[in-house]
PDB file of N, CA and C in Angstrom:
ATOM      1  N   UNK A   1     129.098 306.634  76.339  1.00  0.00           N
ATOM      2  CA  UNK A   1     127.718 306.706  76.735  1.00  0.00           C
ATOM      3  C   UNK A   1     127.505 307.748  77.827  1.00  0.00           C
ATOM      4  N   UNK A   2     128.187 307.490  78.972  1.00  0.00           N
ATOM      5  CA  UNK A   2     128.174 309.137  79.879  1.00  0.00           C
ATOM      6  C   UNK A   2     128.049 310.467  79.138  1.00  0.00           C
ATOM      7  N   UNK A   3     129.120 310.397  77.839  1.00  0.00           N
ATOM      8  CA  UNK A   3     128.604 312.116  77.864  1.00  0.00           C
ATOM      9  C   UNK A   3     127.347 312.207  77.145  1.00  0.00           C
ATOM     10  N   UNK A   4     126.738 310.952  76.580  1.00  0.00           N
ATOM     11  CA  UNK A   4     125.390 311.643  75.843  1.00  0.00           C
ATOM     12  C   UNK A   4     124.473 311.647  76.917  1.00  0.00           C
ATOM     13  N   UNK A   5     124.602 310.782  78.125  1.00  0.00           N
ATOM     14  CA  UNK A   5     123.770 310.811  79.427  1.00  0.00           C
ATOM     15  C   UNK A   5     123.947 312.219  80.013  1.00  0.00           C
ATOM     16  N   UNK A   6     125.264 313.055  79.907  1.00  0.00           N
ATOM     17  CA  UNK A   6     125.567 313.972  80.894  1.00  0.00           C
ATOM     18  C   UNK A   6     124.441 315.354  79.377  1.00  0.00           C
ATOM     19  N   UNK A   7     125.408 315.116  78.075  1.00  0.00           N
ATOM     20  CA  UNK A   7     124.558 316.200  77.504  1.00  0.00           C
ATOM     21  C   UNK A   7     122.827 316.677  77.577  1.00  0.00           C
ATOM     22  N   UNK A   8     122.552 314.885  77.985  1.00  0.00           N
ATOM     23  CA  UNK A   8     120.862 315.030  78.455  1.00  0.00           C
ATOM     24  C   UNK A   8     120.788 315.443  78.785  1.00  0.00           C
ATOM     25  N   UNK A   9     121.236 315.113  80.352  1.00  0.00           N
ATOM     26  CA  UNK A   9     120.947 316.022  81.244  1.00  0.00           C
ATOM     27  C   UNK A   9     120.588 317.504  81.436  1.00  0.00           C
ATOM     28  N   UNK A  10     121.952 318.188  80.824  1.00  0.00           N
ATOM     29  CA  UNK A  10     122.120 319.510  80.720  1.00  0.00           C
ATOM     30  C   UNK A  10     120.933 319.906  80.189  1.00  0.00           C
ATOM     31  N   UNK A  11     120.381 319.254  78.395  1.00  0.00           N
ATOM     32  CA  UNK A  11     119.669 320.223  78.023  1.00  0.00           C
ATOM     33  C   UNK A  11     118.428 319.988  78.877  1.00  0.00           C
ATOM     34  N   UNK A  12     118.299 319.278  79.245  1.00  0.00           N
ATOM     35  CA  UNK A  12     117.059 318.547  80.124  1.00  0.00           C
ATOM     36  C   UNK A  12     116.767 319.689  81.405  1.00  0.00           C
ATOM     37  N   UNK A  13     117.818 320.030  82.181  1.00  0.00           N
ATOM     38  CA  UNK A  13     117.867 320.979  83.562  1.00  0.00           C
ATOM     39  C   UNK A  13     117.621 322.435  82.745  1.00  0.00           C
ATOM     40  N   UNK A  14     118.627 322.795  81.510  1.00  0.00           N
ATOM     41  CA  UNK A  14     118.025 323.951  80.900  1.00  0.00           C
ATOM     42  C   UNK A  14     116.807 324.112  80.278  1.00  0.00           C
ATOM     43  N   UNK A  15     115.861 323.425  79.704  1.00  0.00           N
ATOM     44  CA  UNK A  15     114.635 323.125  79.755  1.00  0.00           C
ATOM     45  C   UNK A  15     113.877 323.499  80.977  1.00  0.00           C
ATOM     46  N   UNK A  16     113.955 322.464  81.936  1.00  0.00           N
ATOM     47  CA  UNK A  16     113.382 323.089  83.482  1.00  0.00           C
ATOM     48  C   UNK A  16     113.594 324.320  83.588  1.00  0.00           C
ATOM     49  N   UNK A  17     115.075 324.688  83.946  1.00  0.00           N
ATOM     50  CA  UNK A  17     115.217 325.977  84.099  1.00  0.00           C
ATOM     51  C   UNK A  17     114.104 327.493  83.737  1.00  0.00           C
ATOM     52  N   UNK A  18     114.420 327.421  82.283  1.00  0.00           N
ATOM     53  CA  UNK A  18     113.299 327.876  81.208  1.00  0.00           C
ATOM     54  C   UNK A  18     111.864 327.951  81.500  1.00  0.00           C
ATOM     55  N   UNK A  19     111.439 326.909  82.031  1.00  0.00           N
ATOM     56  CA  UNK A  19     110.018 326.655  82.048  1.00  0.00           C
ATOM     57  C   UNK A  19     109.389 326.625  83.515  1.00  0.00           C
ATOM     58  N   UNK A  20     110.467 326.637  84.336  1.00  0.00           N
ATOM     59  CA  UNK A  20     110.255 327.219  85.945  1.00  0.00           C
ATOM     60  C   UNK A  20     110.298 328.894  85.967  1.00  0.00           C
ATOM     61  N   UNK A  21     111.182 329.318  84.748  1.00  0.00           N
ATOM     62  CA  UNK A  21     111.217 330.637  85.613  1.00  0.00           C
ATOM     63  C   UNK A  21     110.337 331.920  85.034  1.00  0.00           C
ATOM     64  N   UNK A  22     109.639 330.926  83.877  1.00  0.00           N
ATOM     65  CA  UNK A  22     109.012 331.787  82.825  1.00  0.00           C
ATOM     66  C   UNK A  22     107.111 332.256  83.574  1.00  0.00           C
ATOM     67  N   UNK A  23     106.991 332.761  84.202  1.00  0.00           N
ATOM     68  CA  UNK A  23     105.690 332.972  84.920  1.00  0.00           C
ATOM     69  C   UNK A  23     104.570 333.158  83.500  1.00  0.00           C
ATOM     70  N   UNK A  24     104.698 333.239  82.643  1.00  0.00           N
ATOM     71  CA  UNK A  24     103.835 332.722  81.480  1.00  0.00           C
ATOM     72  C   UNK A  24     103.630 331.468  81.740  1.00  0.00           C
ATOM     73  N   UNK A  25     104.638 330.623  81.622  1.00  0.00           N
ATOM     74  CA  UNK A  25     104.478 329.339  81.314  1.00  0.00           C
ATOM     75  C   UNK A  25     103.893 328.544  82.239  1.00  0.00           C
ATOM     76  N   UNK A  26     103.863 328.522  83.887  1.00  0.00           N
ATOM     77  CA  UNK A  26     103.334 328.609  84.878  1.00  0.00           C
ATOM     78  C   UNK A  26     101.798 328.922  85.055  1.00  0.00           C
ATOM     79  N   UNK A  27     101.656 330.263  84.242  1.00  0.00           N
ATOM     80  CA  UNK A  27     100.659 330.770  84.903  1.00  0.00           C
ATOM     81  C   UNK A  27      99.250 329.711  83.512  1.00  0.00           C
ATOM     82  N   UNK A  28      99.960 329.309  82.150  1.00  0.00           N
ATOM     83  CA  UNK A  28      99.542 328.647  81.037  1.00  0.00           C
ATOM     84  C   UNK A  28      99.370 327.050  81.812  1.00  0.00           C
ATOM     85  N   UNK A  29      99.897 326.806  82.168  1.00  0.00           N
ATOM     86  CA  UNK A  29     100.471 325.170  82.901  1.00  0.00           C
ATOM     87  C   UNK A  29      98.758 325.157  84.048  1.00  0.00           C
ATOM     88  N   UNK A  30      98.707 326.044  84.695  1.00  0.00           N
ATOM     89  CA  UNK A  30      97.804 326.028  85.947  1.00  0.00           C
ATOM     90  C   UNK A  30      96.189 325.774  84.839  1.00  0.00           C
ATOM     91  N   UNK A  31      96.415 327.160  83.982  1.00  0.00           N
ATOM     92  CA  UNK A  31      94.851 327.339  83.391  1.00  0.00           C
ATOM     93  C   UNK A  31      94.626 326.033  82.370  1.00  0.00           C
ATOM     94  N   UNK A  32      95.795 325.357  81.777  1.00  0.00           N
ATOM     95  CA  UNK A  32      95.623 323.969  81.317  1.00  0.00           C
ATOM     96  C   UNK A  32      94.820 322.926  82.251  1.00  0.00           C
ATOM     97  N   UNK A  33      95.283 322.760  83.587  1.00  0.00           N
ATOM     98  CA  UNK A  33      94.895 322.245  84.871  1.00  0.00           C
ATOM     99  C   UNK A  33      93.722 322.213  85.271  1.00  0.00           C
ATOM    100  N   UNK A  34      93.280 323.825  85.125  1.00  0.00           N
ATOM    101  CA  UNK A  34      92.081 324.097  86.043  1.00  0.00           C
ATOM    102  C   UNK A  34      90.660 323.295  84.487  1.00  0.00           C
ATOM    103  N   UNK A  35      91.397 323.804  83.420  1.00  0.00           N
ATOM    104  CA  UNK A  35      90.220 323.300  82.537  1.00  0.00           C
ATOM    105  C   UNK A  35      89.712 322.028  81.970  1.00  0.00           C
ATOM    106  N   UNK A  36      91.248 321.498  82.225  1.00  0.00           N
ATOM    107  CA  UNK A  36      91.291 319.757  82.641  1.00  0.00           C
ATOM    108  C   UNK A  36      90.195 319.133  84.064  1.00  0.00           C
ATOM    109  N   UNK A  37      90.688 319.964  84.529  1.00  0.00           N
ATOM    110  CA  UNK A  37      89.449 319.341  85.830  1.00  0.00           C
ATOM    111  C   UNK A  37      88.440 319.629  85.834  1.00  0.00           C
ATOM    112  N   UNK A  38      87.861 321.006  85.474  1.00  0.00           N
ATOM    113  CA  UNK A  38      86.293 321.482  84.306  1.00  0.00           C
ATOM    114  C   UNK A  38      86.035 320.031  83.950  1.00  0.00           C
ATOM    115  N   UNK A  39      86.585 320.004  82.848  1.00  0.00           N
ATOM    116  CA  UNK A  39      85.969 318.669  82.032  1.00  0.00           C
ATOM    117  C   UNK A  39      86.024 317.927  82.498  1.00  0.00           C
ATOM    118  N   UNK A  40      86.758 317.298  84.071  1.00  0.00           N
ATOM    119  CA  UNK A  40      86.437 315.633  84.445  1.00  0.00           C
ATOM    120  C   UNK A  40      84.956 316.063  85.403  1.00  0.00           C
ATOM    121  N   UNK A  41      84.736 317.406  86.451  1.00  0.00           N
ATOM    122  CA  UNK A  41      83.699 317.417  86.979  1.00  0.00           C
ATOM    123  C   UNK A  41      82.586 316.957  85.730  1.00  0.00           C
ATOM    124  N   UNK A  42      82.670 317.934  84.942  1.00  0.00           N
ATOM    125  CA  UNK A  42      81.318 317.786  83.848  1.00  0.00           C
ATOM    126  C   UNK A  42      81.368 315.996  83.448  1.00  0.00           C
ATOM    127  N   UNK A  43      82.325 314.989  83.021  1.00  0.00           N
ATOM    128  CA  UNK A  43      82.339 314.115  82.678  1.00  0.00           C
ATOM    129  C   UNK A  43      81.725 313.086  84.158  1.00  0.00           C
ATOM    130  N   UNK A  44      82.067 313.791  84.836  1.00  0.00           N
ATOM    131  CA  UNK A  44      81.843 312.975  86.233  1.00  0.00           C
ATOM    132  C   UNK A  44      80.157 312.969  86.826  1.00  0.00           C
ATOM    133  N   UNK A  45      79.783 314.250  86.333  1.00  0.00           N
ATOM    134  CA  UNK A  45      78.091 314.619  86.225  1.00  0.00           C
ATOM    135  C   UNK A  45      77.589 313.682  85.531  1.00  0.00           C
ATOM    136  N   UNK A  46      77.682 313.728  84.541  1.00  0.00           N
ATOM    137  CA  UNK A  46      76.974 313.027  83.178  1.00  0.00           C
ATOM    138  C   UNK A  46      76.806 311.859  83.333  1.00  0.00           C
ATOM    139  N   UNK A  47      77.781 311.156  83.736  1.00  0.00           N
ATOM    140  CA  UNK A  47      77.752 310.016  84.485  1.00  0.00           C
ATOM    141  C   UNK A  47      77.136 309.629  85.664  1.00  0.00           C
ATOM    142  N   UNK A  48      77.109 310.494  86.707  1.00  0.00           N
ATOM    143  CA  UNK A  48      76.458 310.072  87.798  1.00  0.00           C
ATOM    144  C   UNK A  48      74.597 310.260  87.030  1.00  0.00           C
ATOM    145  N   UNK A  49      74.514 311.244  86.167  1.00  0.00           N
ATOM    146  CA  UNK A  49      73.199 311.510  85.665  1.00  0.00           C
ATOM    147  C   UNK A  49      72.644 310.026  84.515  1.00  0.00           C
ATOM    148  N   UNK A  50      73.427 309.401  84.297  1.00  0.00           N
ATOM    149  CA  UNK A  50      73.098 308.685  83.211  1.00  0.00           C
ATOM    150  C   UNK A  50      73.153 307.371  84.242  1.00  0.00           C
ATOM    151  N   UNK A  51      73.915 307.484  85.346  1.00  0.00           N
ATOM    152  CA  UNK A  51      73.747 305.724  86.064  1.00  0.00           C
ATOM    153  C   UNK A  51      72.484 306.327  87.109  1.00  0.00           C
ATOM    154  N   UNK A  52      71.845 307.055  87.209  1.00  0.00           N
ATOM    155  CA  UNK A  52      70.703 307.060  88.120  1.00  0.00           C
ATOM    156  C   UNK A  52      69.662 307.164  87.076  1.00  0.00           C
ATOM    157  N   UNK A  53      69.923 307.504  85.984  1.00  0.00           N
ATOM    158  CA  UNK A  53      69.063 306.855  85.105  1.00  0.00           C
ATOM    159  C   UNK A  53      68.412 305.998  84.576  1.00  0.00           C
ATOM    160  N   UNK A  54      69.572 304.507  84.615  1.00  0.00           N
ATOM    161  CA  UNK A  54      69.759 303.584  84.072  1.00  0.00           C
ATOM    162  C   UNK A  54      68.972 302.981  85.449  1.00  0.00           C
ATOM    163  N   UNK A  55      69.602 303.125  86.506  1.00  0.00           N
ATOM    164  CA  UNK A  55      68.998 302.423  88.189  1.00  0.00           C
ATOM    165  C   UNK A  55      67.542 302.677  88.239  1.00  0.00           C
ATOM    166  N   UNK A  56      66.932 303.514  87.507  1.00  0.00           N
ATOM    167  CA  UNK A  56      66.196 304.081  87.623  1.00  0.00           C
ATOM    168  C   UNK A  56      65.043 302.770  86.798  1.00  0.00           C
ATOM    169  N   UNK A  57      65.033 303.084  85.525  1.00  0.00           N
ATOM    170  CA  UNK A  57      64.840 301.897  84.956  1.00  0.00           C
ATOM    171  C   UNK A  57      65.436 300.749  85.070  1.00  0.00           C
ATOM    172  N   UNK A  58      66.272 300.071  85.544  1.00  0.00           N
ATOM    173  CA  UNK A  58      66.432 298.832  86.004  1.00  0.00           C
ATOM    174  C   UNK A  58      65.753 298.422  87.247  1.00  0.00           C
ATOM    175  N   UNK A  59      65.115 299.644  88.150  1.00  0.00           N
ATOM    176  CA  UNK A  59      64.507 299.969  89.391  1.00  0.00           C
ATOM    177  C   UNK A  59      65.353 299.222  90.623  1.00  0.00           C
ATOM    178  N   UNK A  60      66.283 299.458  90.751  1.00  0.00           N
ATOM    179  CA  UNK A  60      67.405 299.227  91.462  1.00  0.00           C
ATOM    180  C   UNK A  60      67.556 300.736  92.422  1.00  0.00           C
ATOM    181  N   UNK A  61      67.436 300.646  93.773  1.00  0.00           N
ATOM    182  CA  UNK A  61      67.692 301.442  94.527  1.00  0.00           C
ATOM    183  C   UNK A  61      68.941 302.025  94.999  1.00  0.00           C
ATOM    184  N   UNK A  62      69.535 303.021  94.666  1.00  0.00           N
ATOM    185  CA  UNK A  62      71.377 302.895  94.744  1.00  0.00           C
ATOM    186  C   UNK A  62      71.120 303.840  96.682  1.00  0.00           C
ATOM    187  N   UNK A  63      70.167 304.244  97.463  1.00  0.00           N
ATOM    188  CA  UNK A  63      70.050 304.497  98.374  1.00  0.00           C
ATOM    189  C   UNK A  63      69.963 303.466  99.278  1.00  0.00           C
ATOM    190  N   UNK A  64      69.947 302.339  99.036  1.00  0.00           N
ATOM    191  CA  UNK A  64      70.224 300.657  99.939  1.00  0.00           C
ATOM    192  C   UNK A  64      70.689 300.832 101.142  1.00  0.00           C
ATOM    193  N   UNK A  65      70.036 300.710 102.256  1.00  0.00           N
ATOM    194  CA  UNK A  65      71.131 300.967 103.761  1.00  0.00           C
ATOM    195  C   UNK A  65      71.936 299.867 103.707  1.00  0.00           C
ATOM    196  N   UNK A  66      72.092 299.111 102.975  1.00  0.00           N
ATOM    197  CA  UNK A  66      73.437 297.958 103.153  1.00  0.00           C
ATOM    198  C   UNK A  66      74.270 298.232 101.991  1.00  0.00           C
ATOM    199  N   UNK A  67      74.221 299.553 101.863  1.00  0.00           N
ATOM    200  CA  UNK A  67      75.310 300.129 100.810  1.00  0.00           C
ATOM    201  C   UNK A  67      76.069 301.168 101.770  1.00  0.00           C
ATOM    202  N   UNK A  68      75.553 301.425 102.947  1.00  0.00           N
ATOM    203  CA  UNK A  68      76.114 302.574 103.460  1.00  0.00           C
ATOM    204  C   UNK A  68      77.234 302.083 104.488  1.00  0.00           C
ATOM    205  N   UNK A  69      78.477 302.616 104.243  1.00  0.00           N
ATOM    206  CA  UNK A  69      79.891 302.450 104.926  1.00  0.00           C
ATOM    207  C   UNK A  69      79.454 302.013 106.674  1.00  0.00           C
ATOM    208  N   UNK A  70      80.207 301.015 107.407  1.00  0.00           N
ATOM    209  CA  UNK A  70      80.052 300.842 108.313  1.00  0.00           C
ATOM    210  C   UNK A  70      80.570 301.943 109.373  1.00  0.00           C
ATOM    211  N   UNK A  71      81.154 302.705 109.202  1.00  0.00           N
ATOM    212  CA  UNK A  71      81.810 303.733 109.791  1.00  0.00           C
ATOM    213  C   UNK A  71      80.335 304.524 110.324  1.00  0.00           C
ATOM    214  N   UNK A  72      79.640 304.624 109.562  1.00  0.00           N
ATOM    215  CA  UNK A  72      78.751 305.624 109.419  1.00  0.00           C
ATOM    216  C   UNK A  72      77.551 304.544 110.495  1.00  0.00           C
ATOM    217  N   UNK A  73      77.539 303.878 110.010  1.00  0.00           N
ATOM    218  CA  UNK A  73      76.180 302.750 111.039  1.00  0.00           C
ATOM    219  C   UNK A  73      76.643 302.844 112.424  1.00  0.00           C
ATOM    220  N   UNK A  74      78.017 302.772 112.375  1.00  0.00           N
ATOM    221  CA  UNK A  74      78.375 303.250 114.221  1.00  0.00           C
ATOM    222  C   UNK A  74      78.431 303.996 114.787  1.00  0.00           C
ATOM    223  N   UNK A  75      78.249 305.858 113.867  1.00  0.00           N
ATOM    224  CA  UNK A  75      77.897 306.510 114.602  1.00  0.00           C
ATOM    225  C   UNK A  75      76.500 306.999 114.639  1.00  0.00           C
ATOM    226  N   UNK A  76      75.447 306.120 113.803  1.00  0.00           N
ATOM    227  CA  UNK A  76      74.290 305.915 114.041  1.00  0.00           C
ATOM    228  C   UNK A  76      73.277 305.665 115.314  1.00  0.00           C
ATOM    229  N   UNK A  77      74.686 304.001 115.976  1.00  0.00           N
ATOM    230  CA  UNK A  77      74.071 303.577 116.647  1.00  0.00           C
ATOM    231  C   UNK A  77      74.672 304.177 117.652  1.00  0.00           C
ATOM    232  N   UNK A  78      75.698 305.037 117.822  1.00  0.00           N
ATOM    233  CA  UNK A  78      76.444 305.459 118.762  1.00  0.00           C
ATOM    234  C   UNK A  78      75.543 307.218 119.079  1.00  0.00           C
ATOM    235  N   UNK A  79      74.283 307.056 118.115  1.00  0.00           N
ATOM    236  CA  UNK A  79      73.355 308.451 118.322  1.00  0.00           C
ATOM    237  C   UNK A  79      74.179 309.584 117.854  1.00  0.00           C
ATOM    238  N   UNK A  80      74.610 309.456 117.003  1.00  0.00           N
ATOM    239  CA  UNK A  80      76.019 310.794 116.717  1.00  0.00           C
ATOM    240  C   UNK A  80      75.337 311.097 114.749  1.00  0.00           C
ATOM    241  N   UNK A  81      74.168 311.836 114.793  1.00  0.00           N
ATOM    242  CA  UNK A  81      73.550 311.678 113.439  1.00  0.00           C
ATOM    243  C   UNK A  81      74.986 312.566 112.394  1.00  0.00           C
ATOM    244  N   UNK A  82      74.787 313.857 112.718  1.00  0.00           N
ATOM    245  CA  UNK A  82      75.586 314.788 112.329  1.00  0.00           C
ATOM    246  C   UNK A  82      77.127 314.101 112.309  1.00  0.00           C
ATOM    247  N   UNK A  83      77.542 313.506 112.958  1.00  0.00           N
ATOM    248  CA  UNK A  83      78.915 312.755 112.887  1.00  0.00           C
ATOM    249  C   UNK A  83      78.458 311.458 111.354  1.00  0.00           C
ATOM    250  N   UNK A  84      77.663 310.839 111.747  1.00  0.00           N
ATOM    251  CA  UNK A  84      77.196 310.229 110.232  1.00  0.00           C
ATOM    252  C   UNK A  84      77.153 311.127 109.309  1.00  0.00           C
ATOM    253  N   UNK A  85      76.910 312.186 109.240  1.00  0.00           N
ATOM    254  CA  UNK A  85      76.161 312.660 108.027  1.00  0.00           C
ATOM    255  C   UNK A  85      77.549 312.892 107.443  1.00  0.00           C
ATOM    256  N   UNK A  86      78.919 313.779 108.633  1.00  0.00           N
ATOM    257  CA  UNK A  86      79.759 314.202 108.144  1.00  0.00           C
ATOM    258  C   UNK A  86      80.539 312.953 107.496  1.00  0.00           C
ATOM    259  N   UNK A  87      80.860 311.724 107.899  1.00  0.00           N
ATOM    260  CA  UNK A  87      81.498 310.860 107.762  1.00  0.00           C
ATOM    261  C   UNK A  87      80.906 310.046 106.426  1.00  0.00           C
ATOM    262  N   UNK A  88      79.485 310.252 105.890  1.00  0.00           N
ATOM    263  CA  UNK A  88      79.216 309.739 105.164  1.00  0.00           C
ATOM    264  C   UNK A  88      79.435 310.994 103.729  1.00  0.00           C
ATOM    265  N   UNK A  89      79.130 311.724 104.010  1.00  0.00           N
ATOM    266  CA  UNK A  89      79.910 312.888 103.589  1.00  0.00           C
ATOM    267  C   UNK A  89      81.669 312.832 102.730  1.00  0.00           C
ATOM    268  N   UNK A  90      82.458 311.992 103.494  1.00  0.00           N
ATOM    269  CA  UNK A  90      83.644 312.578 103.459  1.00  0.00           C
ATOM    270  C   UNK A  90      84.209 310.728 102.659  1.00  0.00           C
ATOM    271  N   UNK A  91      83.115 309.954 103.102  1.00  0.00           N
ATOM    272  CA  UNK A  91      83.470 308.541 102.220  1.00  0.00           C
ATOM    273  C   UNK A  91      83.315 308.212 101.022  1.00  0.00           C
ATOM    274  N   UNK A  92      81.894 309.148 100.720  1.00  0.00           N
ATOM    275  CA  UNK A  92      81.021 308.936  99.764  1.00  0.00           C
ATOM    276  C   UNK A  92      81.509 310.053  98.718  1.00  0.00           C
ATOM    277  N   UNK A  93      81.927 311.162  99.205  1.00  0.00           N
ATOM    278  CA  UNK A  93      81.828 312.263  98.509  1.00  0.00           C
ATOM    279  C   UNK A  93      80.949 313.061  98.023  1.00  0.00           C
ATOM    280  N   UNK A  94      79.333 312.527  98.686  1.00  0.00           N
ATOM    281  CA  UNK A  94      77.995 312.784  98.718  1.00  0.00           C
ATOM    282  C   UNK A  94      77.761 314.382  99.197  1.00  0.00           C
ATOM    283  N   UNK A  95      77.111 315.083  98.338  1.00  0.00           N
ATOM    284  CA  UNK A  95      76.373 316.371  98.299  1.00  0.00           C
ATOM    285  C   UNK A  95      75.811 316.549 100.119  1.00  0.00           C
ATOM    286  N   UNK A  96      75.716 317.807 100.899  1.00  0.00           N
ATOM    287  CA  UNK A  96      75.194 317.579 102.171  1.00  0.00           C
ATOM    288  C   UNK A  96      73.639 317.245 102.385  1.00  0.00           C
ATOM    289  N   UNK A  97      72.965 317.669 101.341  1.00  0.00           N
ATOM    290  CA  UNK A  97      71.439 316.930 100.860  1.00  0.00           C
ATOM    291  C   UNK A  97      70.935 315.602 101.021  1.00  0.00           C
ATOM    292  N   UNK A  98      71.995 314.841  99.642  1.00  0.00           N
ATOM    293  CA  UNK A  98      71.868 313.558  99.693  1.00  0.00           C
ATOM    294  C   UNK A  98      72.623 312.793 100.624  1.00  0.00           C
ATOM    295  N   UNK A  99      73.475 313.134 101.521  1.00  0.00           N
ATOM    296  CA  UNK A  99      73.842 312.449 102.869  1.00  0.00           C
ATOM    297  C   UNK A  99      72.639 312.731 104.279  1.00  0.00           C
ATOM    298  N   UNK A 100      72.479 313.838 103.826  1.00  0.00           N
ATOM    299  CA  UNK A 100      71.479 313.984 105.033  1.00  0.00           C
ATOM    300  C   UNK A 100      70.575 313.058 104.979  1.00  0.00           C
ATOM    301  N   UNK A 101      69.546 312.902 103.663  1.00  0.00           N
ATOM    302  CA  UNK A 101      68.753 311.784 103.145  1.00  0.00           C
ATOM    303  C   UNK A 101      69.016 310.404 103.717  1.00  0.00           C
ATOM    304  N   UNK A 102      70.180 310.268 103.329  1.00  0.00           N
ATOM    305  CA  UNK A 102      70.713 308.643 103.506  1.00  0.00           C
ATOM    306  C   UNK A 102      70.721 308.475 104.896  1.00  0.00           C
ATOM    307  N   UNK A 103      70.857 309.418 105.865  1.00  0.00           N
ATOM    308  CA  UNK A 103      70.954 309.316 107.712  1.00  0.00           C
ATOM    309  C   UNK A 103      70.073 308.942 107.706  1.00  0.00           C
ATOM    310  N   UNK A 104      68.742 310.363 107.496  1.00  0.00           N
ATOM    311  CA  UNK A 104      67.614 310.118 107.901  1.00  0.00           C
ATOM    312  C   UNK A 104      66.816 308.756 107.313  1.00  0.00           C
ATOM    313  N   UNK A 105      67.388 308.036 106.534  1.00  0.00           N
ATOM    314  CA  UNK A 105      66.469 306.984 105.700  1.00  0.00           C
ATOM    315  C   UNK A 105      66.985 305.968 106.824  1.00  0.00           C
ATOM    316  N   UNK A 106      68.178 305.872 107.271  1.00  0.00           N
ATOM    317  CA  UNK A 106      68.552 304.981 108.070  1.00  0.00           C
ATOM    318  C   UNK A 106      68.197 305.334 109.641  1.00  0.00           C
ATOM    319  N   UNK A 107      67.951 306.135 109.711  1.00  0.00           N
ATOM    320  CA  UNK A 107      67.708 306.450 111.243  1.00  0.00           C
ATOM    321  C   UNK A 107      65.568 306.003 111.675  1.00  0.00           C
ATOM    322  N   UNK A 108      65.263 306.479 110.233  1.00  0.00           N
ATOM    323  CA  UNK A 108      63.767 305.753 110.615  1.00  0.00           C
ATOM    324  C   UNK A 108      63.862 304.485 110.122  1.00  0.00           C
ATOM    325  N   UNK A 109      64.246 303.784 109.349  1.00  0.00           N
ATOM    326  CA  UNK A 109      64.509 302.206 109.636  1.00  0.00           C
ATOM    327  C   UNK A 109      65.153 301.464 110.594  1.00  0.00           C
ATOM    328  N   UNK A 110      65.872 302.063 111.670  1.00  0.00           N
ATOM    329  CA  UNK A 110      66.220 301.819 113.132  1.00  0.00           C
ATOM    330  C   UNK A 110      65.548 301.626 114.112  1.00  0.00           C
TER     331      UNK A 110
END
């Protein structure tokens, strides 16, 4: 059983070998990558477009200040808007638009 483990191996590292040193294959490997993640942004749109849709007609508010991270309410109350905005920003993964929105919605309900 070792040597069919050890012959793996081998062809296994010559494989790597091959496919590390081939800057085709690398440079094919990345543009696979980059167009893979193309399609999850676009899949990730469509979605955020189709559930504010749906909220929309269900009339469900997804801007709720008791949806917004507590991190962010303390530097509200701690008067630090721009520290919210960034922090809500960086939780949410929210556009700098629609975070700004969400401060200011919470800062005049304060």
């Amino acid at each position: 059983m070792d040597g069919y483990l050890d012959s793996f191996y081998t062809i296994f590292m010559d494989v790597l070998t091959i496919v590390l040193s081939s800057p085709v294959l690398i440079v094919v490997c990345i543009v696979l990558l980059l167009l893979k993640s193309m399609w999850y942004e676009k899949r990730i749109r469509y979605l955020e477009i189709t559930l504010s849709s749906l909220s929309k007609l269900a009339g469900v508010e997804l801007n709720d200040p008791a949806l917004v991270p507590p991190e962010v309410r303390k530097a509200l109350n701690d008067g630090h808007r721009l520290k919210a905005i960034r922090l809500y920003r960086k939780i949410t993964g929210a556009n700098l638009n629609d975070a700004t929105e969400v401060v200011d919605v919470l800062l005049k309900k304060a």
